[in-house]
Every structure is written in structure tokens, then in C-alpha cells.
C-alpha atoms as a PDB file:
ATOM      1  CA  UNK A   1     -13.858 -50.638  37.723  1.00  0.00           C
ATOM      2  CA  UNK A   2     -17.510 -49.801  36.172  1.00  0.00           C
ATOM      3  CA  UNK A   3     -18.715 -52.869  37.549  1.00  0.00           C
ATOM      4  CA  UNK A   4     -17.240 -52.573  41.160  1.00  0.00           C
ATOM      5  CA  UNK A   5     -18.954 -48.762  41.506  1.00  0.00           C
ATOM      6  CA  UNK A   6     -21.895 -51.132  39.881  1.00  0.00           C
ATOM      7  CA  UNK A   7     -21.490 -53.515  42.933  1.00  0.00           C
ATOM      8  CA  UNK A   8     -21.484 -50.575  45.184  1.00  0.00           C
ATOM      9  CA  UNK A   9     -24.221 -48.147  43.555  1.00  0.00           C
ATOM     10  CA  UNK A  10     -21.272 -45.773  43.037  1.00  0.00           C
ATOM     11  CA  UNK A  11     -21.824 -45.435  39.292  1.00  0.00           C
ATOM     12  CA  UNK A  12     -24.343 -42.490  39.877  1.00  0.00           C
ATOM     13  CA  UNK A  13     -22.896 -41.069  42.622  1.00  0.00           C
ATOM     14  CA  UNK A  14     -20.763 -37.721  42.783  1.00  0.00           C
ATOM     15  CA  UNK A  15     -17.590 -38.263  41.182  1.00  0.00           C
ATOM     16  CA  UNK A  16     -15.923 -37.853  44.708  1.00  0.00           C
ATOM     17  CA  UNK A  17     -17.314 -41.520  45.032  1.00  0.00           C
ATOM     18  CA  UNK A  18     -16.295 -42.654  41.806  1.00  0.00           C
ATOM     19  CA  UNK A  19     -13.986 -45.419  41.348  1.00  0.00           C
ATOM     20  CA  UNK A  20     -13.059 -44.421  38.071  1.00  0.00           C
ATOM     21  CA  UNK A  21     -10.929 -41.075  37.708  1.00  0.00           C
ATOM     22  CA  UNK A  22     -11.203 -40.379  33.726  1.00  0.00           C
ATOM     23  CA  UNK A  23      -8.474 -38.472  32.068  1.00  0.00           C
ATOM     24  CA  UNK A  24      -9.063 -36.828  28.776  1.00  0.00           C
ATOM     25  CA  UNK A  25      -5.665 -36.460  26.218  1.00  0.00           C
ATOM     26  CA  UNK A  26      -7.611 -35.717  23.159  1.00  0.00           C
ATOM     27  CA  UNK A  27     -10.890 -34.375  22.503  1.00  0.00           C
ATOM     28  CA  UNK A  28     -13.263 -36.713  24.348  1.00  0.00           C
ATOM     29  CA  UNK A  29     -15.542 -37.184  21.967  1.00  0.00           C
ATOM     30  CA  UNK A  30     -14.908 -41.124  21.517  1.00  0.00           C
ATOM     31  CA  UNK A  31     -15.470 -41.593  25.397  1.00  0.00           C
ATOM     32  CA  UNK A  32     -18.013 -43.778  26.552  1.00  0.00           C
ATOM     33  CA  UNK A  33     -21.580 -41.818  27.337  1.00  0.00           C
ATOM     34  CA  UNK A  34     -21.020 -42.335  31.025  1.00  0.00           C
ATOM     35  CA  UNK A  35     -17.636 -41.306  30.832  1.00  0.00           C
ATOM     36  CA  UNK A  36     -18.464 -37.854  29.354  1.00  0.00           C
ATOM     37  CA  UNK A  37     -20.888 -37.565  32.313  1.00  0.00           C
ATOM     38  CA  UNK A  38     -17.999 -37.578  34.714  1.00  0.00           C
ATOM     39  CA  UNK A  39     -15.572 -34.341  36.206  1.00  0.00           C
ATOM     40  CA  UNK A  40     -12.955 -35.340  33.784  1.00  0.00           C
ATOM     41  CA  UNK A  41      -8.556 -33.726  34.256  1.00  0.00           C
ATOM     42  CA  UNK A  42      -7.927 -32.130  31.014  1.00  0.00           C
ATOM     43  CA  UNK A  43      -4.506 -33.081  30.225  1.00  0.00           C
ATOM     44  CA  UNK A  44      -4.536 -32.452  26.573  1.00  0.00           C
ATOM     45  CA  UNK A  45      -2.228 -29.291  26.858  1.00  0.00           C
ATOM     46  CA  UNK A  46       0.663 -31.910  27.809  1.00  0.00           C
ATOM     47  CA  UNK A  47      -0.134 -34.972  25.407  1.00  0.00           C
ATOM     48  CA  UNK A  48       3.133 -35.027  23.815  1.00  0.00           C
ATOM     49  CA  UNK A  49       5.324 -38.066  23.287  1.00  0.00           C
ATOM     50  CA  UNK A  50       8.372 -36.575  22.414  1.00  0.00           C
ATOM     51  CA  UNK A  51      11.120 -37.115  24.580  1.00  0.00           C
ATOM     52  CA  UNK A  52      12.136 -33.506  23.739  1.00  0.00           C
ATOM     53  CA  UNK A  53       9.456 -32.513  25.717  1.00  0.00           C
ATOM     54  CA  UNK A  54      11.078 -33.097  28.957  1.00  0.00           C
ATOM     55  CA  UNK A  55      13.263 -29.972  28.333  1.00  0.00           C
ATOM     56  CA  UNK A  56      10.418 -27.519  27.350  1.00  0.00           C
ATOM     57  CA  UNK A  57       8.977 -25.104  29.641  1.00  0.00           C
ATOM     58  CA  UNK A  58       5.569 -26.916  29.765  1.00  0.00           C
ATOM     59  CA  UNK A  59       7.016 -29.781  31.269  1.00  0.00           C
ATOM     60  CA  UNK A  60       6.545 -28.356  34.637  1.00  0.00           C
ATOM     61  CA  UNK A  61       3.388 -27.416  34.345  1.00  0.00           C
ATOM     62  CA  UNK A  62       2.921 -31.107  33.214  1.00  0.00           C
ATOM     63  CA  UNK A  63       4.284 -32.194  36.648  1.00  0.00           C
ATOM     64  CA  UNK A  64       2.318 -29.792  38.688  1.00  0.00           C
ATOM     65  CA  UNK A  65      -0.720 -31.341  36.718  1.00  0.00           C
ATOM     66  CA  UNK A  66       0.715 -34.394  37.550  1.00  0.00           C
ATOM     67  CA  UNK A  67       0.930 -34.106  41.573  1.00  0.00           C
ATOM     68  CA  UNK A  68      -2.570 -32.134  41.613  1.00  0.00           C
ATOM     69  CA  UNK A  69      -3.991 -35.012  39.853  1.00  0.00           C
ATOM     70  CA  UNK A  70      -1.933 -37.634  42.699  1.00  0.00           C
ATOM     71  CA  UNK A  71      -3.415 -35.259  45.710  1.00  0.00           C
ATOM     72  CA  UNK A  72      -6.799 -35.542  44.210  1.00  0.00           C
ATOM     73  CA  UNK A  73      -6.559 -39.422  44.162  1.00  0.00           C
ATOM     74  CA  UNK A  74      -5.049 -39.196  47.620  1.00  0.00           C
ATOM     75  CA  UNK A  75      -7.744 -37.843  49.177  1.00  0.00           C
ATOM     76  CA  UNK A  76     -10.229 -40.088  47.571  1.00  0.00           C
ATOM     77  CA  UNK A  77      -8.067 -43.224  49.081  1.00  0.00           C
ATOM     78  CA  UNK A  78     -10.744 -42.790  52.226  1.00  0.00           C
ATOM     79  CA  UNK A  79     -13.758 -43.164  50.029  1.00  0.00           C
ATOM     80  CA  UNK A  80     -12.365 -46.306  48.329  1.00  0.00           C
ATOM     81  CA  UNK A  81     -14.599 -49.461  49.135  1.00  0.00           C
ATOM     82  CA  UNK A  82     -12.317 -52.315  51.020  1.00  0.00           C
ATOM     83  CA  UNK A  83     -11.132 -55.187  48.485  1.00  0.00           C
ATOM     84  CA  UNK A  84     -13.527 -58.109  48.193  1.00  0.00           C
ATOM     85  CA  UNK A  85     -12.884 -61.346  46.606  1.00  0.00           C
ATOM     86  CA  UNK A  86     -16.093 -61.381  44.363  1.00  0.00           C
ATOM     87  CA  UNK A  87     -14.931 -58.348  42.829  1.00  0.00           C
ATOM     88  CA  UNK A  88     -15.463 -58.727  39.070  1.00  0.00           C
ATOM     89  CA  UNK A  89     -12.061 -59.691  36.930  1.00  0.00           C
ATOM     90  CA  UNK A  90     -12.890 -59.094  33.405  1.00  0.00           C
ATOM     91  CA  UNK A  91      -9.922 -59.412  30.912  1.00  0.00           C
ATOM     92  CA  UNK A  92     -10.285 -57.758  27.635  1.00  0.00           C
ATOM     93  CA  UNK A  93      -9.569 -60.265  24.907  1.00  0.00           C
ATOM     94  CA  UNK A  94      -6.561 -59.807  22.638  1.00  0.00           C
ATOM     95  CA  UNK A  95      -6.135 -57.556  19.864  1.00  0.00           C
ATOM     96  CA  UNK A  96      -4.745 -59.746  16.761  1.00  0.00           C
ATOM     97  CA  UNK A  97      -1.072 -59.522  16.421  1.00  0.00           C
ATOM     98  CA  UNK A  98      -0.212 -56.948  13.483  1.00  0.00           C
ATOM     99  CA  UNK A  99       2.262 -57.666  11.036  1.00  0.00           C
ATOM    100  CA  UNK A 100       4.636 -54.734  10.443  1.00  0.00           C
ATOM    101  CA  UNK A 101       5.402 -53.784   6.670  1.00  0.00           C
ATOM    102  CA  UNK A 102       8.936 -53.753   5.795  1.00  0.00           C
ATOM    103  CA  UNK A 103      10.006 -50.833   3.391  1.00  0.00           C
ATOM    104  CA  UNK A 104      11.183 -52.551  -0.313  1.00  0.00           C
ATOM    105  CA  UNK A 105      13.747 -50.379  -2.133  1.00  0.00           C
END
């Protein structure tokens, strides 16, 4: 996506015009330095991958987070350059297969 706000001299533009819509779960400090430039949704309050946490009470703040965050991408569905063919395709390569350990008794 960096490269098609590249193609369209979005990357310094307001972040209404951005293409990419960062989310931060954890601190943010490992994002890249264009990244941390950028409005970013703080969802770190509801990072949780427990399947309990469907039955807490912060769940539904999680899911009003969740349909804020799905307006705000709405309304940028206007902005959004038409698809081109000569859009850029890059495919990360592979991360090496890890082995798992199995316990020994």
C-alpha cells in the first residue's frame, strides 16, 4: 500500500488521504518511522486473545471500537484512488518453517 500512496503522492498527504490506516495493539515503538508519523486507532485496551474475552464487559467497547474504526474507513472509500493494473504486487518472502519441540518425559 506504501508504494500505491507512493504512485499517487499520497504518502505525505493528510492521513484522510492515506491508503494505509495503521492500528497500534502494543506500544508502537517497533513501527516503521513513517508509520509513527501517521493518526494511528489505539486498540491496545482490547488486545486480548482469550476467547474468554468475549464475555467480559470490555468486549463491547471492543465492538464499538470496532464499528467507529469501519465508519472511519467508510468514509474514506470516496478518497480511495480507482484500481490500476500497474499497481505494485510485492509478496513478502517466506518465513522458514519452524520446527515445534516436543516435550520428553
Amino acid at each position: 500500500m506504501q508504494h500505491r500512496e507512493a504512485m499517487f503522492d499520497l504518502s505525505t498527504a493528510p492521513d484522510a488521504r492515506r491508503l494505509v490506516y495503521p492500528i497500534r495493539l502494543k506500544d508502537g515503538t517497533r513501527f516503521p518511522s513513517d508509520a509513527k508519523k501517521t493518526q494511528q486507532q489505539d486498540m491496545k485496551e482490547w488486545n486480548v486473545s482469550s476467547p474468554a474475552f468475549e464475555q467480559t464487559p470490555a468486549y463491547a467497547g471492543f465492538e464499538k471500537q470496532v464499528g467507529t474504526v469501519a465508519e472511519e474507513l467508510a468514509a474514506k472509500l470516496e478518497l480511495v484512488p480507482d484500481w490500476r493494473p500497474d499497481f505494485p504486487v510485492l509478496r513478502p518472502d517466506p518465513e522458514p518453517l519452524h520446527r515445534a519441540d516436543v516435550p520428553r518425559l
